[in-house]
PDB file of N, CA and C in Angstrom:
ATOM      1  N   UNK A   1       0.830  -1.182   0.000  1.00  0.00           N
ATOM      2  CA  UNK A   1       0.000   0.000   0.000  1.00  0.00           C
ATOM      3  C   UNK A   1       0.875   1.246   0.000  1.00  0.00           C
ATOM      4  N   UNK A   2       0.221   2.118  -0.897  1.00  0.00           N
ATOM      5  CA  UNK A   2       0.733   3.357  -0.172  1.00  0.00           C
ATOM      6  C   UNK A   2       0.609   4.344   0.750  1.00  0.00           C
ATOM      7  N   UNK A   3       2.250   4.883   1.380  1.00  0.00           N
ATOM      8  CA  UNK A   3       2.109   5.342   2.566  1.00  0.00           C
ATOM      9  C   UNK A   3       0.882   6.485   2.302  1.00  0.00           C
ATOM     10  N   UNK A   4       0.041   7.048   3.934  1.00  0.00           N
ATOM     11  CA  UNK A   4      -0.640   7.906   4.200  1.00  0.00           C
ATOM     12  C   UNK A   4      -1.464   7.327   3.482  1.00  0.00           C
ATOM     13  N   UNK A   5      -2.344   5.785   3.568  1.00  0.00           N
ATOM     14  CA  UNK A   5      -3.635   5.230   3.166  1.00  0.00           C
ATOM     15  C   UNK A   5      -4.379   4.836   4.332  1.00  0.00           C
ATOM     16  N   UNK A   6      -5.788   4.322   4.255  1.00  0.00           N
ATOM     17  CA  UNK A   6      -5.964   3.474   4.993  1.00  0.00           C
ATOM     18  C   UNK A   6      -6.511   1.859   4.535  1.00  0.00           C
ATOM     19  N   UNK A   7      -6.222   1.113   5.077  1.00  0.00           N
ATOM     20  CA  UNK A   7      -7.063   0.096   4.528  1.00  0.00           C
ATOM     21  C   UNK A   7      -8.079  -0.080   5.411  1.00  0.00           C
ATOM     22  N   UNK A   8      -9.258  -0.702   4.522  1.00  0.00           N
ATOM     23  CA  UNK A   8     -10.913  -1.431   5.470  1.00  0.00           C
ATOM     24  C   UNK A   8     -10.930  -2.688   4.660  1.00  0.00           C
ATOM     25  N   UNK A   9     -11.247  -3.745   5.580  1.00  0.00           N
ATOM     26  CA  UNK A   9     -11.701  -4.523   5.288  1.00  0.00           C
ATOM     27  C   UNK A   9     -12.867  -5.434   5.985  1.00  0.00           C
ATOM     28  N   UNK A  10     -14.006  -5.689   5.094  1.00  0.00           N
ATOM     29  CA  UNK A  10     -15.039  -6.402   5.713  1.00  0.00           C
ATOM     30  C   UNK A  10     -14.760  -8.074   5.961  1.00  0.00           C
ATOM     31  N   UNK A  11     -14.736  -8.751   6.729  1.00  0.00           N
ATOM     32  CA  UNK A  11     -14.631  -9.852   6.696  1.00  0.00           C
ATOM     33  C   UNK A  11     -15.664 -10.734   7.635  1.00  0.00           C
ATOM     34  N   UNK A  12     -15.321 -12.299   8.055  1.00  0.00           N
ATOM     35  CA  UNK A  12     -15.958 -12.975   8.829  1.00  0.00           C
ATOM     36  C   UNK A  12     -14.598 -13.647   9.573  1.00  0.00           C
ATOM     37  N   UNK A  13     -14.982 -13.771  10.817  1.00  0.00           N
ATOM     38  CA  UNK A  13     -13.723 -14.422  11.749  1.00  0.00           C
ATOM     39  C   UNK A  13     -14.695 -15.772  12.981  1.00  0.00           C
ATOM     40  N   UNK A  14     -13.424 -16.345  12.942  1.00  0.00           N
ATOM     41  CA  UNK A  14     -13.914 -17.500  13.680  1.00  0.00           C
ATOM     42  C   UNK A  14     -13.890 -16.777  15.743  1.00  0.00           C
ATOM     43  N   UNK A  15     -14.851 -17.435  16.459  1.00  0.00           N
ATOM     44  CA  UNK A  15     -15.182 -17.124  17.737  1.00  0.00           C
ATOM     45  C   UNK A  15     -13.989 -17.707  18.302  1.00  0.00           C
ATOM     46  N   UNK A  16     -13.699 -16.837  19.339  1.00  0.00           N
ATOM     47  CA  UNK A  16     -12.699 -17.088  20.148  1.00  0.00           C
ATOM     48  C   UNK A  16     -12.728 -18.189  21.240  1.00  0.00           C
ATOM     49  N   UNK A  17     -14.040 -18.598  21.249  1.00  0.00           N
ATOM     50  CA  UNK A  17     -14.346 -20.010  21.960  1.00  0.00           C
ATOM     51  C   UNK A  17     -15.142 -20.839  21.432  1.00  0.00           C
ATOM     52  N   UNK A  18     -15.217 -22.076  21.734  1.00  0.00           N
ATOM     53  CA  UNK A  18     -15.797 -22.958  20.784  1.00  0.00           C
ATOM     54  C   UNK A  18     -17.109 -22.404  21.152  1.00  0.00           C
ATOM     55  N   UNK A  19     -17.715 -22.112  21.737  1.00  0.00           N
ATOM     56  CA  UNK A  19     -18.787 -21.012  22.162  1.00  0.00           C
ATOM     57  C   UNK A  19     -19.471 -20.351  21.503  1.00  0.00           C
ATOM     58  N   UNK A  20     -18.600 -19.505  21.257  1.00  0.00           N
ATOM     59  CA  UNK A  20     -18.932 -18.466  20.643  1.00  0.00           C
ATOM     60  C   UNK A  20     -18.768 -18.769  19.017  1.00  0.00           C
ATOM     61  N   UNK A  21     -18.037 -19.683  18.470  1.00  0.00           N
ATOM     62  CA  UNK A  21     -17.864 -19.994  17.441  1.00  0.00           C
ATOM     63  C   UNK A  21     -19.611 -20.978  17.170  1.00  0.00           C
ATOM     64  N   UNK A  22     -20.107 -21.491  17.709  1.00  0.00           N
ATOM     65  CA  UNK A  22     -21.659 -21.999  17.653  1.00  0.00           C
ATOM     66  C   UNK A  22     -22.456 -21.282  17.430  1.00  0.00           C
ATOM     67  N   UNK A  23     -22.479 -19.870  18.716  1.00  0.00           N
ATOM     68  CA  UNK A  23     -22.993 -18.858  18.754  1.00  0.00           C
ATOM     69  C   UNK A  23     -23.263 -18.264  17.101  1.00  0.00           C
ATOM     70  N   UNK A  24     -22.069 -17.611  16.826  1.00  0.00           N
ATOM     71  CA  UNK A  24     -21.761 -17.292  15.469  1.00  0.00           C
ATOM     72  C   UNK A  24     -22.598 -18.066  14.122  1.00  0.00           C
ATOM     73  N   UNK A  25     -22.308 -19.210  14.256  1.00  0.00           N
ATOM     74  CA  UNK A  25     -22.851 -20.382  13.075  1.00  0.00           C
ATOM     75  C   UNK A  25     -24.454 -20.413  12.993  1.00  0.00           C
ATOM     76  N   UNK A  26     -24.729 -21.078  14.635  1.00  0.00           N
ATOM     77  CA  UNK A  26     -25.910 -20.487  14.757  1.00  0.00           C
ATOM     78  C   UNK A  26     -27.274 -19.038  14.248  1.00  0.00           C
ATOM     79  N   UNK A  27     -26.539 -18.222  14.407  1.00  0.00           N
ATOM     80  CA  UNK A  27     -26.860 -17.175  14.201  1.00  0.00           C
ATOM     81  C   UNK A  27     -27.175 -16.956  12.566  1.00  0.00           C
ATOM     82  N   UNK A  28     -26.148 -17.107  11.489  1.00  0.00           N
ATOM     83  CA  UNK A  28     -26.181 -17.271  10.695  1.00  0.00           C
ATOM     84  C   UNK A  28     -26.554 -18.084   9.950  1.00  0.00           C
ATOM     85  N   UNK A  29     -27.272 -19.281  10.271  1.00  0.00           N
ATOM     86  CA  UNK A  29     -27.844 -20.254   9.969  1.00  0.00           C
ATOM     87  C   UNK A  29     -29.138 -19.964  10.267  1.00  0.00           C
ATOM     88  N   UNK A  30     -29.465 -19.343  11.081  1.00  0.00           N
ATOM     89  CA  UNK A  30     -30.958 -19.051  11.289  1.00  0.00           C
ATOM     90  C   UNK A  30     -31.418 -18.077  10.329  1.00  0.00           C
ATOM     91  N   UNK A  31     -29.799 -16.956  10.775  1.00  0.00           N
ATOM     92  CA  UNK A  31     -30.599 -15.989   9.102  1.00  0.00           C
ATOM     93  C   UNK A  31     -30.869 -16.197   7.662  1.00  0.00           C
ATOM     94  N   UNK A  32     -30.058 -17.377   7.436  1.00  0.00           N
ATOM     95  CA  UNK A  32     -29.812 -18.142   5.920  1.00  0.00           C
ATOM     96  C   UNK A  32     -31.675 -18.662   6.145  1.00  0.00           C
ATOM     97  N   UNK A  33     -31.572 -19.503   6.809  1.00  0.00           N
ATOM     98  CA  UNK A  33     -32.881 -20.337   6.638  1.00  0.00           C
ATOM     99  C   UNK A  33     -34.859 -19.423   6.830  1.00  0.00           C
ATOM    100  N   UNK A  34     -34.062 -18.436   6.998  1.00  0.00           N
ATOM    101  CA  UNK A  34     -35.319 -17.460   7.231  1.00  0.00           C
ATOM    102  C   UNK A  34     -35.154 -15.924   5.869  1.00  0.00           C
ATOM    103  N   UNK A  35     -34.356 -16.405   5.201  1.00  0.00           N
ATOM    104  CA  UNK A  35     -34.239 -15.243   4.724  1.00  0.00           C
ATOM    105  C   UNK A  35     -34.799 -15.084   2.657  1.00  0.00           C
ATOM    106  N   UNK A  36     -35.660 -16.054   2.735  1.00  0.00           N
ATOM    107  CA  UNK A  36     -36.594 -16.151   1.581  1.00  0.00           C
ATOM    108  C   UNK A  36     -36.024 -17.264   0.439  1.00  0.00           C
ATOM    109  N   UNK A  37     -34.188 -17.948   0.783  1.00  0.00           N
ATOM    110  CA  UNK A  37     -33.859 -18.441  -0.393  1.00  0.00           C
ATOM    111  C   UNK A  37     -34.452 -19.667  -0.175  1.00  0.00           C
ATOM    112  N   UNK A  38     -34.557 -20.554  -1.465  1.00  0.00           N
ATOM    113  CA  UNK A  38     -35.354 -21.595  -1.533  1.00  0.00           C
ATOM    114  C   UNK A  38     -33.957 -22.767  -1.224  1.00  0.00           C
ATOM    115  N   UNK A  39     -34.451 -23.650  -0.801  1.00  0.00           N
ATOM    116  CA  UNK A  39     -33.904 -25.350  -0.394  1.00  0.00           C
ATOM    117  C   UNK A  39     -32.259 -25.010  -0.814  1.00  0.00           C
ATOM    118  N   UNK A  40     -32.353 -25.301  -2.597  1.00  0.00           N
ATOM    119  CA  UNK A  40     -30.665 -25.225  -2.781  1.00  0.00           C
ATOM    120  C   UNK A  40     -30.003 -24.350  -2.939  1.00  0.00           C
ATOM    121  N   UNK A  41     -30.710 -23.084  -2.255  1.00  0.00           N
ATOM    122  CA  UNK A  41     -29.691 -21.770  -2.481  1.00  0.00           C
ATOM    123  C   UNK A  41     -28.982 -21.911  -1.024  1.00  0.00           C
ATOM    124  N   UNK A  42     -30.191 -22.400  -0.191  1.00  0.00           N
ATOM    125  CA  UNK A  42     -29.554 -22.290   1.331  1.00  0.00           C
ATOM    126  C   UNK A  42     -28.314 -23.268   1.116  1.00  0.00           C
ATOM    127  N   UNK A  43     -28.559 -24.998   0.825  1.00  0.00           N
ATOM    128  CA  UNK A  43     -27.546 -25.819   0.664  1.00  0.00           C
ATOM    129  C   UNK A  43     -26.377 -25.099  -0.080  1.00  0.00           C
ATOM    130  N   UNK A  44     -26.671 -25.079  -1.242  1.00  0.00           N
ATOM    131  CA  UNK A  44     -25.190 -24.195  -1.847  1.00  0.00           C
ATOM    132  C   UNK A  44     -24.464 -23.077  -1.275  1.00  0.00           C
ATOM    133  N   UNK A  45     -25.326 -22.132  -0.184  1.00  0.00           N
ATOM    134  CA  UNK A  45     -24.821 -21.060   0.897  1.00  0.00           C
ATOM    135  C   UNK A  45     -23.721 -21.516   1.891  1.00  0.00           C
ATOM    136  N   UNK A  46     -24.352 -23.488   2.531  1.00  0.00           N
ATOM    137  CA  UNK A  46     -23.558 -23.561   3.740  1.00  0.00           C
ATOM    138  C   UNK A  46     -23.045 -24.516   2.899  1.00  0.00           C
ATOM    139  N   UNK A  47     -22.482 -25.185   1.740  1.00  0.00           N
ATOM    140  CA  UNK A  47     -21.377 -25.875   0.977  1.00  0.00           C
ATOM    141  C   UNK A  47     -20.203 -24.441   1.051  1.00  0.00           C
ATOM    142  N   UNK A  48     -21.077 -23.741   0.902  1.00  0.00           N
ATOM    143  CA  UNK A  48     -19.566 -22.501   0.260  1.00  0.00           C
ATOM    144  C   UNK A  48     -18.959 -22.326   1.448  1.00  0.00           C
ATOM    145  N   UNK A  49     -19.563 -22.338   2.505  1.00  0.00           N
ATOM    146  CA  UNK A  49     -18.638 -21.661   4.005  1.00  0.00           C
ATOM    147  C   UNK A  49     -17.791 -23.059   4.110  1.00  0.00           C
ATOM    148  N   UNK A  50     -17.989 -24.345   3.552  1.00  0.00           N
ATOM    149  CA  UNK A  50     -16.874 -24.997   3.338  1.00  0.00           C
ATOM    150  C   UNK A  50     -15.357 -24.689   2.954  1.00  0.00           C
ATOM    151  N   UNK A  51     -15.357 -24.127   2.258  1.00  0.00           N
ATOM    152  CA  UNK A  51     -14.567 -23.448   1.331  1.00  0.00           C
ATOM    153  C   UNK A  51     -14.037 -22.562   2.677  1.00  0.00           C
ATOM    154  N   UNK A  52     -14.696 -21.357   3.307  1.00  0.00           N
ATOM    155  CA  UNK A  52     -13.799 -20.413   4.237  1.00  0.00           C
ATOM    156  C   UNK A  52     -12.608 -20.733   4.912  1.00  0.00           C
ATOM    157  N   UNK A  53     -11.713 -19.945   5.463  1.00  0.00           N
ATOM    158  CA  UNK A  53     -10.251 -20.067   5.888  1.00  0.00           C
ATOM    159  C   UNK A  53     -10.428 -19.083   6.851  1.00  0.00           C
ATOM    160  N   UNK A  54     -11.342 -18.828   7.761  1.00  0.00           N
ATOM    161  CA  UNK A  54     -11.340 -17.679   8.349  1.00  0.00           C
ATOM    162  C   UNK A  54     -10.609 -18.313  10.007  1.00  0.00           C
ATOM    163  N   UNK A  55      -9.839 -16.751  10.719  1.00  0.00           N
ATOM    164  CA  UNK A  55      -9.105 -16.682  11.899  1.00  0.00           C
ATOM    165  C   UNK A  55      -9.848 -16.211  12.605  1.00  0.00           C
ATOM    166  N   UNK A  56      -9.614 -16.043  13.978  1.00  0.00           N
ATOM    167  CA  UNK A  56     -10.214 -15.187  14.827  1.00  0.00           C
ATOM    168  C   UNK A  56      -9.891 -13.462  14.661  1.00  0.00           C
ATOM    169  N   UNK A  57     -11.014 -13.192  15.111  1.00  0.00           N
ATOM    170  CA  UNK A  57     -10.490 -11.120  15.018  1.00  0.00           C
ATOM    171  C   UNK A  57      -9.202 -11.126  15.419  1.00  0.00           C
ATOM    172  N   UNK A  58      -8.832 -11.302  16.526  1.00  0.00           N
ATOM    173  CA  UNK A  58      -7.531 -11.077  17.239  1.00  0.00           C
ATOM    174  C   UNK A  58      -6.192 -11.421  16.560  1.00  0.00           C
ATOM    175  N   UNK A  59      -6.090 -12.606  15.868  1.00  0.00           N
ATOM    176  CA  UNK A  59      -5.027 -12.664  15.053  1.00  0.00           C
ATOM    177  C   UNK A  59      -4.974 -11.819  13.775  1.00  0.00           C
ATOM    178  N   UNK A  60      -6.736 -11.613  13.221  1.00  0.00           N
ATOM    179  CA  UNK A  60      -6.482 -10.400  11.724  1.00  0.00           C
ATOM    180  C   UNK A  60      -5.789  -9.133  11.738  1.00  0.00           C
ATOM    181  N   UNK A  61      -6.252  -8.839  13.415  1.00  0.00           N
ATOM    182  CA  UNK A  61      -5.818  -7.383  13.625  1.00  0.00           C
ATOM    183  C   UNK A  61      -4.301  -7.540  13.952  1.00  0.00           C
ATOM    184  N   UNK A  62      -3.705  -8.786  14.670  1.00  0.00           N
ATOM    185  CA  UNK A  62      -2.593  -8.669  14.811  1.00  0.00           C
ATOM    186  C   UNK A  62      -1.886  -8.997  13.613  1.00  0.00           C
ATOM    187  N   UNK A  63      -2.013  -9.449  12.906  1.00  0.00           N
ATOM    188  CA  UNK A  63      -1.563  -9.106  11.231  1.00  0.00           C
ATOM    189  C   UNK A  63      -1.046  -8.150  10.939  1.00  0.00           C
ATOM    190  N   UNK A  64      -2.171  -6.912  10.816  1.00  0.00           N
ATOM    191  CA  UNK A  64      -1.993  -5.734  10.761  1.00  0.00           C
ATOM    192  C   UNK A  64      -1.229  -4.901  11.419  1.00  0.00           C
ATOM    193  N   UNK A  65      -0.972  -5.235  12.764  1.00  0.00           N
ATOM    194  CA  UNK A  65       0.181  -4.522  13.268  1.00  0.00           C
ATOM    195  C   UNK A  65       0.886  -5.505  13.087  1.00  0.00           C
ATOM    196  N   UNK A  66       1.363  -6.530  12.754  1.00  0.00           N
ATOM    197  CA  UNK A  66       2.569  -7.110  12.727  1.00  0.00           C
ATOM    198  C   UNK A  66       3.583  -6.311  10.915  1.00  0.00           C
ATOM    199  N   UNK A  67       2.326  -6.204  10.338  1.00  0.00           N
ATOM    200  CA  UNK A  67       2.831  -5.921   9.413  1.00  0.00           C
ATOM    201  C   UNK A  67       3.202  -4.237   8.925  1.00  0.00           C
ATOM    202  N   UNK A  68       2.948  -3.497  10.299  1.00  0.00           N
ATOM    203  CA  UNK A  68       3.361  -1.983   9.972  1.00  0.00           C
ATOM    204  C   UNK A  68       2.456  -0.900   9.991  1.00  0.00           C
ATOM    205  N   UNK A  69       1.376  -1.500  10.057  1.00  0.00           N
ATOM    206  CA  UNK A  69      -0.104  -0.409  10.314  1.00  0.00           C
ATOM    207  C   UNK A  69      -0.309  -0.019  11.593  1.00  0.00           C
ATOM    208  N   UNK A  70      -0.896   1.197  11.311  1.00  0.00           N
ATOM    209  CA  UNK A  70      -0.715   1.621  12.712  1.00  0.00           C
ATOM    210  C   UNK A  70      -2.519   2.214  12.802  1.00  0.00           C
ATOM    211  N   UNK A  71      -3.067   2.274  14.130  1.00  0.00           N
ATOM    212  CA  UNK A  71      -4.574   2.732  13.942  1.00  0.00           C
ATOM    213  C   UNK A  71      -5.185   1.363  13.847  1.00  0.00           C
ATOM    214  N   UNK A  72      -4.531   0.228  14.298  1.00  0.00           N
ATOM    215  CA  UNK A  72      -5.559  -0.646  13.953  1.00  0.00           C
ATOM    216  C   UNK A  72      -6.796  -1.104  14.990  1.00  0.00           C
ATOM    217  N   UNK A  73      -7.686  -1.196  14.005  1.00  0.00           N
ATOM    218  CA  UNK A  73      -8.985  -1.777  15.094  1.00  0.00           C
ATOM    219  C   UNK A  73      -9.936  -2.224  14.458  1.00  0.00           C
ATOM    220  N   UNK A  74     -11.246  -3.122  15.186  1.00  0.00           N
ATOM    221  CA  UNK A  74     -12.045  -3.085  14.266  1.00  0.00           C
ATOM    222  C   UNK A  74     -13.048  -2.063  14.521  1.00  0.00           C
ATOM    223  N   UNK A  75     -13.849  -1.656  13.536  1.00  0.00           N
ATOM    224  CA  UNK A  75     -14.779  -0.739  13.793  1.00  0.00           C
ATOM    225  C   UNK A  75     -16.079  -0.995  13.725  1.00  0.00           C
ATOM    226  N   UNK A  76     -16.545  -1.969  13.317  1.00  0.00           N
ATOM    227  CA  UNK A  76     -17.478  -2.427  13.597  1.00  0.00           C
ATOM    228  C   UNK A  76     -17.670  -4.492  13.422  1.00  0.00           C
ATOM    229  N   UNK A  77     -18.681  -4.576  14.639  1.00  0.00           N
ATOM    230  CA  UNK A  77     -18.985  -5.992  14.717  1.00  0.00           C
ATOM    231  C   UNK A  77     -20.376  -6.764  14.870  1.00  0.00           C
ATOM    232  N   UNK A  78     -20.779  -7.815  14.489  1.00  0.00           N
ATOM    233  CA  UNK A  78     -21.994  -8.440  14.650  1.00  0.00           C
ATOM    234  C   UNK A  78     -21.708  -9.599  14.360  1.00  0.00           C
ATOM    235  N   UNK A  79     -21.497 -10.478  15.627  1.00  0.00           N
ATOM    236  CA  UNK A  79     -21.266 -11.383  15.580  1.00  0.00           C
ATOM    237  C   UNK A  79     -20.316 -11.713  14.941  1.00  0.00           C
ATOM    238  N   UNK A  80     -19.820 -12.830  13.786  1.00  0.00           N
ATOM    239  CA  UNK A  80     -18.712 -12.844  13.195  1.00  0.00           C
ATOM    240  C   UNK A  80     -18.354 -12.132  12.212  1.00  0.00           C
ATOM    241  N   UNK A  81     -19.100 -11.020  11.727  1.00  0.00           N
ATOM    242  CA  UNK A  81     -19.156 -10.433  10.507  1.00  0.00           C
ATOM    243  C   UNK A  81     -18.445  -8.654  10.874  1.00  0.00           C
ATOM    244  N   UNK A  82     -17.162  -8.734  10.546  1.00  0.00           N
ATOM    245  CA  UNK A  82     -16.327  -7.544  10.913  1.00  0.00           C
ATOM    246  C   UNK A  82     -16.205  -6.795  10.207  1.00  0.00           C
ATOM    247  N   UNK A  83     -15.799  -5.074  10.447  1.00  0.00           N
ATOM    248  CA  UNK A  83     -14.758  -4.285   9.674  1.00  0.00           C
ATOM    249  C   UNK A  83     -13.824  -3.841  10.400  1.00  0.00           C
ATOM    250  N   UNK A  84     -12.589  -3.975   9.692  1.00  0.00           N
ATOM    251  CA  UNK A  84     -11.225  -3.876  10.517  1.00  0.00           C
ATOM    252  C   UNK A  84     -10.922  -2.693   9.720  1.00  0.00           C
ATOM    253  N   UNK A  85     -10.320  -1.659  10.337  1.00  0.00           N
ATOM    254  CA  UNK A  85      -9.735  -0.261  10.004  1.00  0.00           C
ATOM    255  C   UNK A  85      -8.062  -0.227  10.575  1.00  0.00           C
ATOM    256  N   UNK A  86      -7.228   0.051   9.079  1.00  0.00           N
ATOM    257  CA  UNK A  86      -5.862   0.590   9.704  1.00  0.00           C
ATOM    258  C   UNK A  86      -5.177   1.728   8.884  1.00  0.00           C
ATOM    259  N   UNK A  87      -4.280   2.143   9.407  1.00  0.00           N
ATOM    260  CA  UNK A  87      -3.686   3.320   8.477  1.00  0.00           C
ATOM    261  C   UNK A  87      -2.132   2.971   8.240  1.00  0.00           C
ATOM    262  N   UNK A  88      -1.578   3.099   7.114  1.00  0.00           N
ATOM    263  CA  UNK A  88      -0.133   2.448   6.384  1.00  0.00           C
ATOM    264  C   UNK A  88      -0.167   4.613   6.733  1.00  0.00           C
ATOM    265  N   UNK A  89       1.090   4.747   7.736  1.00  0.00           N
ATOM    266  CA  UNK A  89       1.769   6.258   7.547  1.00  0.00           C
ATOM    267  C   UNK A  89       3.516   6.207   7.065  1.00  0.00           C
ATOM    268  N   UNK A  90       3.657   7.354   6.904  1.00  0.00           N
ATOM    269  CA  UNK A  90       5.304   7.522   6.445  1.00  0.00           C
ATOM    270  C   UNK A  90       5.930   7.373   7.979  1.00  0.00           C
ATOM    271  N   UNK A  91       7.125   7.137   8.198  1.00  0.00           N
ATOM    272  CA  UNK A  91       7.532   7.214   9.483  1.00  0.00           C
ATOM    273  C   UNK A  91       8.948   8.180   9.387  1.00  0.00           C
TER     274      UNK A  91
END
């Protein structure tokens, strides 16, 4: 990136306890199944989260400062569904 940017990114992160990681699934599974798509849109919805590679918040953000950003945080959350805010400055 270039210096004096910021990056955002929206993502999904895994729960920091197996807990909360249910919590999370849960949640989103209820909204999938209530949310008007028919039989194999839902199936093809939770095949694809097969596919995900997602971390917990805590390691994304530590990414971000590991890698030189400074300002990092997330700025907003619901449940597993994040936006993480950082700023790349000149030093």
């Amino acid at each position: 990136m270039k210096s004096n940017s910021i990056f955002i990114n929206a993502d999904q992160v895994l729960g920091n306890t197996e807990f909360l990681e249910s919590l999370y699934k849960s949640d989103w599974r209820n909204y999938v199944e209530h949310s008007g798509l028919d039989q194999q849109e839902i199936s093809s919805a939770i095949e694809r989260t097969k596919l995900d590679k997602m971390t917990t918040l805590n390691q994304q953000l530590g990414w971000l400062n590991e890698s030189g950003f400074t300002d990092v945080d997330c700025i907003y959350k619901y449940y597993n569904f994040v936006v993480m805010f950082a700023r790349k400055i000149d030093n």
